[in-house]
Structure formats: structure tokens, C-alpha cells
C-alpha atoms as a PDB file:
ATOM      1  CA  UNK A   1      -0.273   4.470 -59.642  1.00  0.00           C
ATOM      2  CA  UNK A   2       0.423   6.507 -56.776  1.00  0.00           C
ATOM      3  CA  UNK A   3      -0.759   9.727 -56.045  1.00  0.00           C
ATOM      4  CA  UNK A   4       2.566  11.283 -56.444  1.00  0.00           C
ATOM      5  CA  UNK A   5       2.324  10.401 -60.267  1.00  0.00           C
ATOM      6  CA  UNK A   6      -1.569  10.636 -60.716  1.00  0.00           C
ATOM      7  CA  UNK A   7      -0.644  14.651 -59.484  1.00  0.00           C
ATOM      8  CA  UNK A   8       1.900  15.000 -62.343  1.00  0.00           C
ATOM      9  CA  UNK A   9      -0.105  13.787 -64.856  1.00  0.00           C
ATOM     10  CA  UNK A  10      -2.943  16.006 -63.720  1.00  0.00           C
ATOM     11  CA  UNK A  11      -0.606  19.002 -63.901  1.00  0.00           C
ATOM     12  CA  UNK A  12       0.532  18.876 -67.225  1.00  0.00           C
ATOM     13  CA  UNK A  13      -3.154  18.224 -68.240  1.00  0.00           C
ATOM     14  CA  UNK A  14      -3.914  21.266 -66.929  1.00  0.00           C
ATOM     15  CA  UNK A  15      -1.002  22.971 -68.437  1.00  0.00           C
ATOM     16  CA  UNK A  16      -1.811  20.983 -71.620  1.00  0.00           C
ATOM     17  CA  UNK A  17      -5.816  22.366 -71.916  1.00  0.00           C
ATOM     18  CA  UNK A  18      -4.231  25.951 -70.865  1.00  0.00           C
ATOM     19  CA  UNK A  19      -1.958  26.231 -73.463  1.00  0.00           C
ATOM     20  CA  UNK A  20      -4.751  24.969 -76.055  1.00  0.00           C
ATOM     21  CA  UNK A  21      -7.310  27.264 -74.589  1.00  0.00           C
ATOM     22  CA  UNK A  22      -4.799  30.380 -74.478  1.00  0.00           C
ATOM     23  CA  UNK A  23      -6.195  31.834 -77.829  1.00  0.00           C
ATOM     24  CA  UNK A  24      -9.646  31.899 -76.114  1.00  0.00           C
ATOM     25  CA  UNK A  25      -8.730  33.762 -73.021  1.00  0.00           C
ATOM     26  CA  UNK A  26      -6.973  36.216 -75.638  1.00  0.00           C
ATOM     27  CA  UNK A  27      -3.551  36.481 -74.490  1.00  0.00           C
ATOM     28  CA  UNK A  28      -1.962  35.947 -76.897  1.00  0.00           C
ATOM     29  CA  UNK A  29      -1.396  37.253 -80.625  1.00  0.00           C
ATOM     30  CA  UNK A  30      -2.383  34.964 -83.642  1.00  0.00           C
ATOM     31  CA  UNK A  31       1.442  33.690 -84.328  1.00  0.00           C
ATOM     32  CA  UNK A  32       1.416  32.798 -80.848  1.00  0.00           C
ATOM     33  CA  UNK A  33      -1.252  30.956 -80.837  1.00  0.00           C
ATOM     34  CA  UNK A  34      -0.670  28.535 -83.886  1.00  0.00           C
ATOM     35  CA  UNK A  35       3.257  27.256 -82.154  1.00  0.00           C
ATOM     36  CA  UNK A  36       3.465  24.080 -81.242  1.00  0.00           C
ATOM     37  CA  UNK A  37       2.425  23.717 -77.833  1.00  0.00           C
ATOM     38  CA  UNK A  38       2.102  20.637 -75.523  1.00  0.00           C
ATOM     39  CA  UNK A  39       0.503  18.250 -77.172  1.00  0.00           C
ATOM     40  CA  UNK A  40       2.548  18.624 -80.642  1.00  0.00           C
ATOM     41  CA  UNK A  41       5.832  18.173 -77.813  1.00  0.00           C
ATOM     42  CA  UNK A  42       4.556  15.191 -76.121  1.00  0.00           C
ATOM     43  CA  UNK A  43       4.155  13.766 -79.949  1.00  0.00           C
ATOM     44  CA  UNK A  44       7.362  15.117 -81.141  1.00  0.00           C
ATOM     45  CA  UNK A  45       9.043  13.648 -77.916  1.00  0.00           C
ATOM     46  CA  UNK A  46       7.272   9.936 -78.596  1.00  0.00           C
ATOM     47  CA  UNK A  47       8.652  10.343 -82.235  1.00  0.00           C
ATOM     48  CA  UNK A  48      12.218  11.744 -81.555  1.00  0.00           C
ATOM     49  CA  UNK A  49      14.155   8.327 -81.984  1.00  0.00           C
ATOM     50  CA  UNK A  50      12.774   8.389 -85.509  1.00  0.00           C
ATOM     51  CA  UNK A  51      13.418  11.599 -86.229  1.00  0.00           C
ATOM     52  CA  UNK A  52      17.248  11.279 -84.931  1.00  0.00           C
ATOM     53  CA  UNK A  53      18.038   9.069 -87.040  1.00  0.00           C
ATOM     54  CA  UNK A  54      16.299   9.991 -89.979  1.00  0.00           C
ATOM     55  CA  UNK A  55      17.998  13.792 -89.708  1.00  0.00           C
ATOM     56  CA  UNK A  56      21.492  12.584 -90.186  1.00  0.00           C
ATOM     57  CA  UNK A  57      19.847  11.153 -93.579  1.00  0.00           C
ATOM     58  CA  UNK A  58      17.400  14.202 -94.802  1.00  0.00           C
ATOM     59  CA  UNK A  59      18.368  17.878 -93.784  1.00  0.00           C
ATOM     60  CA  UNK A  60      14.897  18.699 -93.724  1.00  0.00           C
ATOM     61  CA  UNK A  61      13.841  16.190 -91.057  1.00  0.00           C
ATOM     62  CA  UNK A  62      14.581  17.713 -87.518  1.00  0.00           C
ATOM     63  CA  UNK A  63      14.838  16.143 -84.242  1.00  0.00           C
ATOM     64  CA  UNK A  64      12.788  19.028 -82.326  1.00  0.00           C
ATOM     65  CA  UNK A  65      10.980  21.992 -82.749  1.00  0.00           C
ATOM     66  CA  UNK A  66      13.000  25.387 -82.563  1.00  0.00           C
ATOM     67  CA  UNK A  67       9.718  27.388 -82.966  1.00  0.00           C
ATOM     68  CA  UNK A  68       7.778  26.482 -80.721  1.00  0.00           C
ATOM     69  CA  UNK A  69       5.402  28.161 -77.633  1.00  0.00           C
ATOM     70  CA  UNK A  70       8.466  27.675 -74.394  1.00  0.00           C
ATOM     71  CA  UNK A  71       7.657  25.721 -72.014  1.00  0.00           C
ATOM     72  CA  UNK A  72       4.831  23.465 -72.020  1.00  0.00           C
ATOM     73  CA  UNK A  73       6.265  22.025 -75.388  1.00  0.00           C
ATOM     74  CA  UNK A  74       9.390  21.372 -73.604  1.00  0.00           C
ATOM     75  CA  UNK A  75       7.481  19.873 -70.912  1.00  0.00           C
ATOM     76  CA  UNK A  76       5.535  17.710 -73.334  1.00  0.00           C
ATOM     77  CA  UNK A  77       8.705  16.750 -75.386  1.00  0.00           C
ATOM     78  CA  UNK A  78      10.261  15.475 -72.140  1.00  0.00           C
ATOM     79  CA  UNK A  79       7.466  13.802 -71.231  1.00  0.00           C
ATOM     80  CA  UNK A  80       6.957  12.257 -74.648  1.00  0.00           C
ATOM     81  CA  UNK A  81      10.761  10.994 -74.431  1.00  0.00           C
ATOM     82  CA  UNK A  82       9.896   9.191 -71.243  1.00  0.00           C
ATOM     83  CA  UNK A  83       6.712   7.645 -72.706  1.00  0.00           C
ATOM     84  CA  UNK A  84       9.065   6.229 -75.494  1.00  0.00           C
ATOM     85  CA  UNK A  85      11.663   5.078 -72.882  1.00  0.00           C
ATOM     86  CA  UNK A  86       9.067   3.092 -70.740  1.00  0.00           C
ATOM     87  CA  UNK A  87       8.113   1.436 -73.898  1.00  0.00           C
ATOM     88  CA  UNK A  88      11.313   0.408 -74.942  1.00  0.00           C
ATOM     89  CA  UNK A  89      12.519  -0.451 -71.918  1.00  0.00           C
ATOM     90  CA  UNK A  90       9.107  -2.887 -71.650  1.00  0.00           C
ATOM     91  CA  UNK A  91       9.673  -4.331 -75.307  1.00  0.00           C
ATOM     92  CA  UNK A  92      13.710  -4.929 -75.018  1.00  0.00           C
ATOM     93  CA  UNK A  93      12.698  -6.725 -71.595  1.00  0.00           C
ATOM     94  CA  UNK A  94      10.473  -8.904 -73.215  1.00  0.00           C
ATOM     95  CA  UNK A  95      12.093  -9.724 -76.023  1.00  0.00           C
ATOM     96  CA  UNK A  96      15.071 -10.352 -73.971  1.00  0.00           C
ATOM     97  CA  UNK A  97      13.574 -12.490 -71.438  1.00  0.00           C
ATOM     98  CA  UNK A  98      13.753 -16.182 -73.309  1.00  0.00           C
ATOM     99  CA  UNK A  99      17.176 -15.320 -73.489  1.00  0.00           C
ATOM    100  CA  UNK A 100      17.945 -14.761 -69.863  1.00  0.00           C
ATOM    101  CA  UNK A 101      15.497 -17.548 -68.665  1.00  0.00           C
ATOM    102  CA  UNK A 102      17.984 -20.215 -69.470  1.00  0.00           C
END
């Protein structure tokens, strides 16, 4: 990996154990505190193919979080989403590749 990347990922760790850790520093009221933050968005962004198809079936099934903390969910949604992509991209390539190899 190149350093470029390894700095990403080390920012939204950081923004990932500050967002956890915000109820400790006590800035923020208890509603705040229990919204999804990172963490749930980085798993809600690895699950959202699932959940986009499975919402045009069940209304109660959504594709993302409404309530949720701002920004370091979105950040962890996106980043979730690309996780997902990378894998998919890696699997359709491979299963794929007997096909092309003629």
C-alpha cells in the first residue's frame, strides 16, 4: 500500500475511535451518543446491496440510516460501499476469467 492510502485509513481510524470515545470526553448528550456512528456506517455501507434490494420487498428494511451522528457515519458508509465494490469487482473478475482466457 502506499502511504497515500495507509494515511487515509489512519484518518478515519482516528475519526472512527473519536466518535466512539465522544461520550467519554462528555460532549455530547446521551441521544447523541447512542447514533450510529462510524463503525455502524462502514457496516451499513458493506451491507447496502442487500439492503437495496431487499427494501423494494419489505418497507421496513432501509437502505441507510436517516438517524444517524453526521459525518463520520457518512464517511464510514462511503467507505463501506467501496470495501463492497473492491470485492465485487475481485469476485466478478475471477469468476469471469475462464471465460475470457479462451
Amino acid at each position: 500500500m502506499g502511504w497515500f492510502v495507509r494515511l487515509i485509513f489512519f484518518v478515519l481510524f482516528i475519526f472512527g475511535i473519536i466518535n466512539n470515545n465522544i461520550d467519554v470526553l462528555g460532549y455530547a448528550s446521551y441521544e447523541q451518543v447512542h447514533l450510529p456512528g462510524f463503525w455502524m456506517g462502514v457496516w451499513h455501507g458493506i451491507i447496502s446491496p442487500v439492503n437495496f434490494a431487499l427494501s423494494f420487498v419489505k418497507k421496513s428494511i432501509h437502505f441507510y440510516e436517516v438517524h444517524n451522528n453526521g459525518k463520520c457515519y457518512d464517511i464510514g458508509f462511503v467507505l463501506g460501499v467501496i470495501i463492497m465494490y473492491k470485492i465485487y469487482k475481485n469476485v466478478i473478475r475471477v469468476a469471469l476469467a475462464p471465460l475470457i482466457d479462451d
